[in-house]
PDB file of N, CA and C in Angstrom:
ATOM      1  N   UNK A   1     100.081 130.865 106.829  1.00  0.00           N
ATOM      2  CA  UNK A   1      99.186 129.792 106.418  1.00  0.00           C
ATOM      3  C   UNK A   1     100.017 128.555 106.063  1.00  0.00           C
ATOM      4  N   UNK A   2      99.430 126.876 106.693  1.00  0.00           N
ATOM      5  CA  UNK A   2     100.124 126.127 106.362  1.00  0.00           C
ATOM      6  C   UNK A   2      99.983 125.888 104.675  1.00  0.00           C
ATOM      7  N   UNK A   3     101.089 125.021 103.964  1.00  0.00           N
ATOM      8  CA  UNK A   3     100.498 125.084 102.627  1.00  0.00           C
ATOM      9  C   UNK A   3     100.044 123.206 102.716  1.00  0.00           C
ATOM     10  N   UNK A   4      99.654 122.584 101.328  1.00  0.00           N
ATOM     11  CA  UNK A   4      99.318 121.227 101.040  1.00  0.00           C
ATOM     12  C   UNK A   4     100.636 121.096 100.149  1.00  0.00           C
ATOM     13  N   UNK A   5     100.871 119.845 100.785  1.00  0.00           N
ATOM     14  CA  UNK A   5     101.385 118.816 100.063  1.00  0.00           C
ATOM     15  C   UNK A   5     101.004 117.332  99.170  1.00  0.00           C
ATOM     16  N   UNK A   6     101.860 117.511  97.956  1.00  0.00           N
ATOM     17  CA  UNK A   6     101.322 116.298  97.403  1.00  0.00           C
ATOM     18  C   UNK A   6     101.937 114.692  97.364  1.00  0.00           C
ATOM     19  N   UNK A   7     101.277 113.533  97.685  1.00  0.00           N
ATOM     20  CA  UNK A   7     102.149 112.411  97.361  1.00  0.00           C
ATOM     21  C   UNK A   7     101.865 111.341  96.954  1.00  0.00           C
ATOM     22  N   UNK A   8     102.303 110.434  96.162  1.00  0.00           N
ATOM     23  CA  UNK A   8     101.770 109.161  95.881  1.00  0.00           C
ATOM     24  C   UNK A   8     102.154 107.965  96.598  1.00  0.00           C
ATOM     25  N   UNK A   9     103.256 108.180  97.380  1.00  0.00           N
ATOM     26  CA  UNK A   9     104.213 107.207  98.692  1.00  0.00           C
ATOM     27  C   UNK A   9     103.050 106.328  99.412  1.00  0.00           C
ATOM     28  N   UNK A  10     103.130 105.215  98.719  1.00  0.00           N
ATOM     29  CA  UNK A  10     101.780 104.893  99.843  1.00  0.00           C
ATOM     30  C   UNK A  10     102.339 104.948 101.720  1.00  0.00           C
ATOM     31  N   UNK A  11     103.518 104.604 101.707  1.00  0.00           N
ATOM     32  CA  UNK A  11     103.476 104.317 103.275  1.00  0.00           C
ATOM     33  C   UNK A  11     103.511 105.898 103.728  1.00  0.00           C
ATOM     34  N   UNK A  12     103.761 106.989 103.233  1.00  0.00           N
ATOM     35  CA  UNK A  12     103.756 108.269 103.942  1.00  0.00           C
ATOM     36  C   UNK A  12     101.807 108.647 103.965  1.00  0.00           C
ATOM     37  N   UNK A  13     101.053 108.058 103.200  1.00  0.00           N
ATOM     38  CA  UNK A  13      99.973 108.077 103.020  1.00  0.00           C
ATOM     39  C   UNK A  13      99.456 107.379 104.112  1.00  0.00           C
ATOM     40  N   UNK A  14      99.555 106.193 104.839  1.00  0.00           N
ATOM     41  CA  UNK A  14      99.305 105.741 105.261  1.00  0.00           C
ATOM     42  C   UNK A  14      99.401 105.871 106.537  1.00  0.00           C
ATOM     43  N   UNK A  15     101.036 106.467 107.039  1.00  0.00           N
ATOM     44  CA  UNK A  15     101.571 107.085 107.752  1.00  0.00           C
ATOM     45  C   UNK A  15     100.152 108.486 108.270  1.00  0.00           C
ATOM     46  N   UNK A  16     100.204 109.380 107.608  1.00  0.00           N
ATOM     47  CA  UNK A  16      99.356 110.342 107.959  1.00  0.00           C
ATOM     48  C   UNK A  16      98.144 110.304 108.305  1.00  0.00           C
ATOM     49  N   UNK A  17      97.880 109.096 107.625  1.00  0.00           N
ATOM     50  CA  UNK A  17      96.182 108.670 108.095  1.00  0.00           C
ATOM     51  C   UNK A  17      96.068 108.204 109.081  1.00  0.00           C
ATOM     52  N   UNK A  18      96.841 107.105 109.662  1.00  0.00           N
ATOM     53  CA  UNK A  18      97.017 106.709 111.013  1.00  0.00           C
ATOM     54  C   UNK A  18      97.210 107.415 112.230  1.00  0.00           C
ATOM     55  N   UNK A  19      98.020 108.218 111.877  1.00  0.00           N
ATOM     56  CA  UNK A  19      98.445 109.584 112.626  1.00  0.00           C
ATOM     57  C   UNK A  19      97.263 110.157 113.093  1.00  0.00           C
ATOM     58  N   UNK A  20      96.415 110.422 112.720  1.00  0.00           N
ATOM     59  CA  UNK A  20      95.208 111.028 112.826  1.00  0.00           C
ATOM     60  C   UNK A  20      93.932 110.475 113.092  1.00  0.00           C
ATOM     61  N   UNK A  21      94.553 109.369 113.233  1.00  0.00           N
ATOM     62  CA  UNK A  21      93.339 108.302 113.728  1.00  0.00           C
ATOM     63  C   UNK A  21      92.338 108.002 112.769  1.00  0.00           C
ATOM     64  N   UNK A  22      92.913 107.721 111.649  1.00  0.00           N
ATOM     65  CA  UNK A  22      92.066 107.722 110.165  1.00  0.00           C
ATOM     66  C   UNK A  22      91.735 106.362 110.114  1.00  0.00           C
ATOM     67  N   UNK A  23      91.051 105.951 108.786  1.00  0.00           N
ATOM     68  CA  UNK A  23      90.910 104.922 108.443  1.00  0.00           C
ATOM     69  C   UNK A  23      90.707 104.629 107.049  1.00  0.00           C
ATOM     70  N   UNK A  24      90.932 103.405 105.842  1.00  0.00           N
ATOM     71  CA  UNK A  24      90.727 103.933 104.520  1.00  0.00           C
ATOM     72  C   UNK A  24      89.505 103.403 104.463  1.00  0.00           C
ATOM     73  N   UNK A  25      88.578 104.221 103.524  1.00  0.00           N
ATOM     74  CA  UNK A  25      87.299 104.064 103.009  1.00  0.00           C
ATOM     75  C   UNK A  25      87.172 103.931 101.701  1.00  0.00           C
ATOM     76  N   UNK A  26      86.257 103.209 101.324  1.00  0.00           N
ATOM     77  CA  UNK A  26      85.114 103.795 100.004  1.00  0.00           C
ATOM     78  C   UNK A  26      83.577 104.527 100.402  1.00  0.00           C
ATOM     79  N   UNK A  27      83.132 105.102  99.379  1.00  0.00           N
ATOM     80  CA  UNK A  27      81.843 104.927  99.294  1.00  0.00           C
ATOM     81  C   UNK A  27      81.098 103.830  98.957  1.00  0.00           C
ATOM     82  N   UNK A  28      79.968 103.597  99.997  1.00  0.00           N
ATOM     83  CA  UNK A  28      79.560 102.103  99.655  1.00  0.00           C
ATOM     84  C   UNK A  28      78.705 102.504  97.891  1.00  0.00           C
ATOM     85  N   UNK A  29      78.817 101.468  97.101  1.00  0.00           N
ATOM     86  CA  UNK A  29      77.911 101.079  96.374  1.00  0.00           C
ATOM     87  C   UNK A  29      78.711 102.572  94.772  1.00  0.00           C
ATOM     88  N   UNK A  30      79.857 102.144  94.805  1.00  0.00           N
ATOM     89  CA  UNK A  30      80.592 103.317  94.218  1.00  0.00           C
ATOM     90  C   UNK A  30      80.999 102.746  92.899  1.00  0.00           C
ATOM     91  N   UNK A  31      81.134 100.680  93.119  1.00  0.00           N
ATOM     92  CA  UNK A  31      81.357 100.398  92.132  1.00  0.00           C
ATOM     93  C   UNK A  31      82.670  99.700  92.402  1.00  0.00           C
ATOM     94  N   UNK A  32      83.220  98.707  91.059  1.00  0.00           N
ATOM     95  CA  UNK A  32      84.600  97.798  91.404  1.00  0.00           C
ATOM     96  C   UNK A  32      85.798  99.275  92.152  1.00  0.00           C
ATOM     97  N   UNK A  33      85.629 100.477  90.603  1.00  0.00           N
ATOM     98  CA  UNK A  33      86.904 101.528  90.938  1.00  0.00           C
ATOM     99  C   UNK A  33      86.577 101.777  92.230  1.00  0.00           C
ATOM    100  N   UNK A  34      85.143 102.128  92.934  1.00  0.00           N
ATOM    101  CA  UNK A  34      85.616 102.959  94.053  1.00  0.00           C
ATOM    102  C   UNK A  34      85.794 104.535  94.355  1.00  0.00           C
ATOM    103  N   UNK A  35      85.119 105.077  95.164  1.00  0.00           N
ATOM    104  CA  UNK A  35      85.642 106.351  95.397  1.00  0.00           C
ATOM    105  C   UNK A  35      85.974 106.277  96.963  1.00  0.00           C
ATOM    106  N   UNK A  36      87.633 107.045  96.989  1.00  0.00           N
ATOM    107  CA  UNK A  36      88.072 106.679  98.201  1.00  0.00           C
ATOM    108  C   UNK A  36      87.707 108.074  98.982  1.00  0.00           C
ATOM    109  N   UNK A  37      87.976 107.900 100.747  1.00  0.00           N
ATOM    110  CA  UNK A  37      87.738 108.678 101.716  1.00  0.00           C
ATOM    111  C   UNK A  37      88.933 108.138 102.626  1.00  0.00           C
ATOM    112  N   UNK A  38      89.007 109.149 103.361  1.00  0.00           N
ATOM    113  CA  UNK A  38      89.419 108.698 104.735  1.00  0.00           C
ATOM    114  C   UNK A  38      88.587 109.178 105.552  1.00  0.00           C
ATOM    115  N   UNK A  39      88.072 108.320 106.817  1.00  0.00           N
ATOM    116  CA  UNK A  39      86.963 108.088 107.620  1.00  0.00           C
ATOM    117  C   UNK A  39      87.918 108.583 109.187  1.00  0.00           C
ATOM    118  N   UNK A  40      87.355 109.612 109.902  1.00  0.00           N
ATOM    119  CA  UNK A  40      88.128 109.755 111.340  1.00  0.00           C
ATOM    120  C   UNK A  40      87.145 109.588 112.250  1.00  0.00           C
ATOM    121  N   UNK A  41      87.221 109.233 113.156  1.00  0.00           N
ATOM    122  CA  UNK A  41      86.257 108.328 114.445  1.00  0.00           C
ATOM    123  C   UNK A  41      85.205 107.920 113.871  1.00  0.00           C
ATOM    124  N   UNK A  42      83.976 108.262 114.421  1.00  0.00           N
ATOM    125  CA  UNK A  42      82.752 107.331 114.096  1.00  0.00           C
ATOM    126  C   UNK A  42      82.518 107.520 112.436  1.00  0.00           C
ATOM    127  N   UNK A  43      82.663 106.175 112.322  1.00  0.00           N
ATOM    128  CA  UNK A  43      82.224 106.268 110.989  1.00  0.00           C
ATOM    129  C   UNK A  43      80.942 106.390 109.987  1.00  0.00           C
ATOM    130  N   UNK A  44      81.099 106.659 109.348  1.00  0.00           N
ATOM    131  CA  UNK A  44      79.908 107.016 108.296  1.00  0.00           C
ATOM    132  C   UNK A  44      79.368 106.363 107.567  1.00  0.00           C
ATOM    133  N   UNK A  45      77.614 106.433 107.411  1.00  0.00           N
ATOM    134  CA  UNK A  45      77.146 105.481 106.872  1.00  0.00           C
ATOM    135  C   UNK A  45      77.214 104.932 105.656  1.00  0.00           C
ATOM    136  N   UNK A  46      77.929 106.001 104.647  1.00  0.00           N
ATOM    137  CA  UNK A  46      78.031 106.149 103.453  1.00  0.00           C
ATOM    138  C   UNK A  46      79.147 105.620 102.977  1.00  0.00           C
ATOM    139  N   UNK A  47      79.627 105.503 104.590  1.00  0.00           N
ATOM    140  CA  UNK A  47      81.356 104.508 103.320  1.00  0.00           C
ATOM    141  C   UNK A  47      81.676 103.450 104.370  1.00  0.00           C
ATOM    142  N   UNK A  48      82.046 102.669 103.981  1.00  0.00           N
ATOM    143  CA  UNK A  48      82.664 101.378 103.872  1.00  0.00           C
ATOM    144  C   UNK A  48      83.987 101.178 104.243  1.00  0.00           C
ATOM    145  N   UNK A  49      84.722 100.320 105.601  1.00  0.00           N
ATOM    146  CA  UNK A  49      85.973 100.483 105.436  1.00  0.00           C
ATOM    147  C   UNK A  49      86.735  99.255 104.320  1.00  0.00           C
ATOM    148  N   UNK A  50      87.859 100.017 104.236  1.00  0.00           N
ATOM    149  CA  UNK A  50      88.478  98.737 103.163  1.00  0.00           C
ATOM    150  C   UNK A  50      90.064  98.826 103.974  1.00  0.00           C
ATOM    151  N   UNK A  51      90.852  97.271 103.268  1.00  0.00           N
ATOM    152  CA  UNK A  51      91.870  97.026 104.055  1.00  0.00           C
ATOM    153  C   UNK A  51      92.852  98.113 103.212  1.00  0.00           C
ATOM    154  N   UNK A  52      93.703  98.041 103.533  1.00  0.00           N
ATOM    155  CA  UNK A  52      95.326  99.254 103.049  1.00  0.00           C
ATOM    156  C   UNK A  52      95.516  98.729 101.691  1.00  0.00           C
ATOM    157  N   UNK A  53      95.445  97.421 101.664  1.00  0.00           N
ATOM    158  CA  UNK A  53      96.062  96.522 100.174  1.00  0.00           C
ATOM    159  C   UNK A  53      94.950  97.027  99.091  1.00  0.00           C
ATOM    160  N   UNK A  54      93.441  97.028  99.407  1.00  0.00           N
ATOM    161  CA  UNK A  54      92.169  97.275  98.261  1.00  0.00           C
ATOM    162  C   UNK A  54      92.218  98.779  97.991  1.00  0.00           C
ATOM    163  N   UNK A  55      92.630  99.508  99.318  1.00  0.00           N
ATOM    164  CA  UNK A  55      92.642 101.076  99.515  1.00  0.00           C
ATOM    165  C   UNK A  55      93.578 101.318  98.224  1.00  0.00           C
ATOM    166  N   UNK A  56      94.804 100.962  98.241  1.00  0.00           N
ATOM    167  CA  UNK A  56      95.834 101.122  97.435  1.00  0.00           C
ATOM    168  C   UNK A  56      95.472 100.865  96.247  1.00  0.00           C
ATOM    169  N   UNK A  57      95.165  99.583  95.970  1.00  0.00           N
ATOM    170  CA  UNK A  57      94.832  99.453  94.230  1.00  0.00           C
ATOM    171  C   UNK A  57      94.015 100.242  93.567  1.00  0.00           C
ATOM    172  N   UNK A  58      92.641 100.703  94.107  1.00  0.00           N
ATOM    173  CA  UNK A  58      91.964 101.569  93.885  1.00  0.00           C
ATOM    174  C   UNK A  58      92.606 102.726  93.658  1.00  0.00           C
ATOM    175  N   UNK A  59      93.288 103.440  94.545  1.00  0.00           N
ATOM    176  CA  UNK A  59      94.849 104.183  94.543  1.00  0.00           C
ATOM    177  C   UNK A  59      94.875 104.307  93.136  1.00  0.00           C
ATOM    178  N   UNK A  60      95.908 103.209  93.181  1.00  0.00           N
ATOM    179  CA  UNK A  60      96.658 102.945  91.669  1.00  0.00           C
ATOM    180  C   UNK A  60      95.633 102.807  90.409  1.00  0.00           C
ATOM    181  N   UNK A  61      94.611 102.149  90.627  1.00  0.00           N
ATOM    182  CA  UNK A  61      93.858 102.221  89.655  1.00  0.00           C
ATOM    183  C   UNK A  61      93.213 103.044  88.460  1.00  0.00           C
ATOM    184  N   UNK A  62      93.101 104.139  89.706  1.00  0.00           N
ATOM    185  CA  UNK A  62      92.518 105.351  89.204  1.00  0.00           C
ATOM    186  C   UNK A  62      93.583 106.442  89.159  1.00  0.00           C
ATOM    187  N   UNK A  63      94.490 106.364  89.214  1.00  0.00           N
ATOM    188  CA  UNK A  63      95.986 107.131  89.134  1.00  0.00           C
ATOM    189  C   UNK A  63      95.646 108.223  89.975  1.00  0.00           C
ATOM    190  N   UNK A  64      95.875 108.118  91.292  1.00  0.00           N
ATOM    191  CA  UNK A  64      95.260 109.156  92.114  1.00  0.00           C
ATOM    192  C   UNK A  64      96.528 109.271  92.859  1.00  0.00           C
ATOM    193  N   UNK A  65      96.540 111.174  93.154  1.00  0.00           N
ATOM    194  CA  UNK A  65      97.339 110.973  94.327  1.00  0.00           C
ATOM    195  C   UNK A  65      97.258 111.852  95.630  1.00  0.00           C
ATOM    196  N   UNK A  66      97.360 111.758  96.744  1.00  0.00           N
ATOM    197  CA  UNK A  66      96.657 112.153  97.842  1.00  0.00           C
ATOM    198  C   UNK A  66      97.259 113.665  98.315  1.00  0.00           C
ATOM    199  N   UNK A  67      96.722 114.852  98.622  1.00  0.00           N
ATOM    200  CA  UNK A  67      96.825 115.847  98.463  1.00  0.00           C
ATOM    201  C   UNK A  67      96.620 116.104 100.389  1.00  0.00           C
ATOM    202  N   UNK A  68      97.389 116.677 101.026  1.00  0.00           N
ATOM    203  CA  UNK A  68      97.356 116.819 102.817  1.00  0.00           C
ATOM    204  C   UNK A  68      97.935 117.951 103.381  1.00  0.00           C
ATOM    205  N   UNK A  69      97.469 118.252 104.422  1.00  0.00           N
ATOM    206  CA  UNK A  69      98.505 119.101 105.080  1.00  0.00           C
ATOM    207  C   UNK A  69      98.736 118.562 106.213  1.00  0.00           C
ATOM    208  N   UNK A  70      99.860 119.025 106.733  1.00  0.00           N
ATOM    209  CA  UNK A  70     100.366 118.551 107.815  1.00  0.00           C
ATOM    210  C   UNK A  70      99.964 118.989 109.399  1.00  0.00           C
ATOM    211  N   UNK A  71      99.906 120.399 109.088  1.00  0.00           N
ATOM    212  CA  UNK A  71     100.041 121.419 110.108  1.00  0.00           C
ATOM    213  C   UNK A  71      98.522 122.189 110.025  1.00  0.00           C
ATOM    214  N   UNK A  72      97.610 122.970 110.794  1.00  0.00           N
ATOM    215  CA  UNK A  72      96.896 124.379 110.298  1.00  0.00           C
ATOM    216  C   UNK A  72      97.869 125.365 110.540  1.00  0.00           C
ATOM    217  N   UNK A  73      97.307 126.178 109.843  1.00  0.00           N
ATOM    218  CA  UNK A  73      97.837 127.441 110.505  1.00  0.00           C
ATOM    219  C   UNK A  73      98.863 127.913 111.562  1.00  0.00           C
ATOM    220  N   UNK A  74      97.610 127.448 113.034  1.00  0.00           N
ATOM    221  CA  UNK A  74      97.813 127.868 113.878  1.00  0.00           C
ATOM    222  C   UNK A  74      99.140 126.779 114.525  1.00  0.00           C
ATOM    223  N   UNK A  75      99.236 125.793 113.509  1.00  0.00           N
ATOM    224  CA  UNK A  75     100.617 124.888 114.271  1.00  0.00           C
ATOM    225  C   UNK A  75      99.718 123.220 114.680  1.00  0.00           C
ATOM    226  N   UNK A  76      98.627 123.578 114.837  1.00  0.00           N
ATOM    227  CA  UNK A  76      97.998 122.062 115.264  1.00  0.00           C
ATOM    228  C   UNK A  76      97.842 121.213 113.929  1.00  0.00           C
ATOM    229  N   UNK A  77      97.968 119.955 114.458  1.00  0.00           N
ATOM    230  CA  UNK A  77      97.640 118.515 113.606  1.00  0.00           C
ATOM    231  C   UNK A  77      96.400 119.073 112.594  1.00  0.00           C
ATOM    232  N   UNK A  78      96.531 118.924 111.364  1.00  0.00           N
ATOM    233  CA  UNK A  78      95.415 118.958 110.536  1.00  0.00           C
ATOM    234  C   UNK A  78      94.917 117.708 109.727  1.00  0.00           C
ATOM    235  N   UNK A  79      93.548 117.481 109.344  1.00  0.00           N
ATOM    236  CA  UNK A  79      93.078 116.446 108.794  1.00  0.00           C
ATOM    237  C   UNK A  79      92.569 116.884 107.758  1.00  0.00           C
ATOM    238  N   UNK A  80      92.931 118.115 106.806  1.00  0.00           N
ATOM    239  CA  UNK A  80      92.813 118.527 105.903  1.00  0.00           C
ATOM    240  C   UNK A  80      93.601 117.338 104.056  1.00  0.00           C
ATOM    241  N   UNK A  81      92.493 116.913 103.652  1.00  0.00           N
ATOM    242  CA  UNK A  81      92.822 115.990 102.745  1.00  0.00           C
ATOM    243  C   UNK A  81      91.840 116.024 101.923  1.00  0.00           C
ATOM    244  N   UNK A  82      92.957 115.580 100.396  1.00  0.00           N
ATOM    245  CA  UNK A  82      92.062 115.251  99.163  1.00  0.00           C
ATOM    246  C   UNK A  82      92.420 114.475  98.367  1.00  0.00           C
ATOM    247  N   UNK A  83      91.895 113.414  97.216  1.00  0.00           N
ATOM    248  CA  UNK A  83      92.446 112.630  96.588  1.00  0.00           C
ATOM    249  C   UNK A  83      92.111 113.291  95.311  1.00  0.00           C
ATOM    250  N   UNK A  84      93.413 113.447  94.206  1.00  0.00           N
ATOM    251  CA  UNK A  84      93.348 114.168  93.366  1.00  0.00           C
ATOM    252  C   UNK A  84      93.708 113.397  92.114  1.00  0.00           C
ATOM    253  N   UNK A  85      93.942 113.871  91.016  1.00  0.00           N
ATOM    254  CA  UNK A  85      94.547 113.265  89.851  1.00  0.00           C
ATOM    255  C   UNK A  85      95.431 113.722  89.975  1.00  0.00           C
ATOM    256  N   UNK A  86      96.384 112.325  88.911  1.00  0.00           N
ATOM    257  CA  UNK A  86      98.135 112.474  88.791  1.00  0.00           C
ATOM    258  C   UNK A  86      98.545 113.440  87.944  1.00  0.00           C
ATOM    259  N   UNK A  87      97.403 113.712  87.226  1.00  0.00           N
ATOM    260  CA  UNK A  87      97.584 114.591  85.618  1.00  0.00           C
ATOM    261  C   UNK A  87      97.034 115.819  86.089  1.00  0.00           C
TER     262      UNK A  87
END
């Protein structure tokens, strides 16, 4: 089993999302903080994209840090992700 990794690096964050053909989100109507997503192809009605710079502060704001794996299991690309607390 692959395991998760944790990081707060924004560019390795950013890095992985791209990778995967991601994009950064909120939920619309979540508020100034924000609750973040990452959005992969068609996007969803429920969130909102935001640029890397708003993605981030929100980030930082809420002392969050992004929780991924790299791999499944079986060896393929995974889009397995979560945004977690620092504490």
């Amino acid at each position: 089993m692959s395991s998760a990794r944790q990081t707060t690096d924004h560019d390795e964050i950013r890095r992985w999302i791209e990778e995967r053909d991601g994009m950064p989100t909120r939920v619309k109507d979540s508020g100034e903080g924000g609750i973040l997503r990452v959005d992969f192809g068609k996007p969803e009605e429920t969130l909102e994209k935001v640029e890397w710079e708003e993605f981030f502060r929100i980030f930082e704001k809420n002392d969050l840090a992004f929780l991924h794996q790299d791999k499944t299991a079986d060896g393929k690309l995974s889009r397995f992700s979560k945004f977690v607390s620092r504490s």
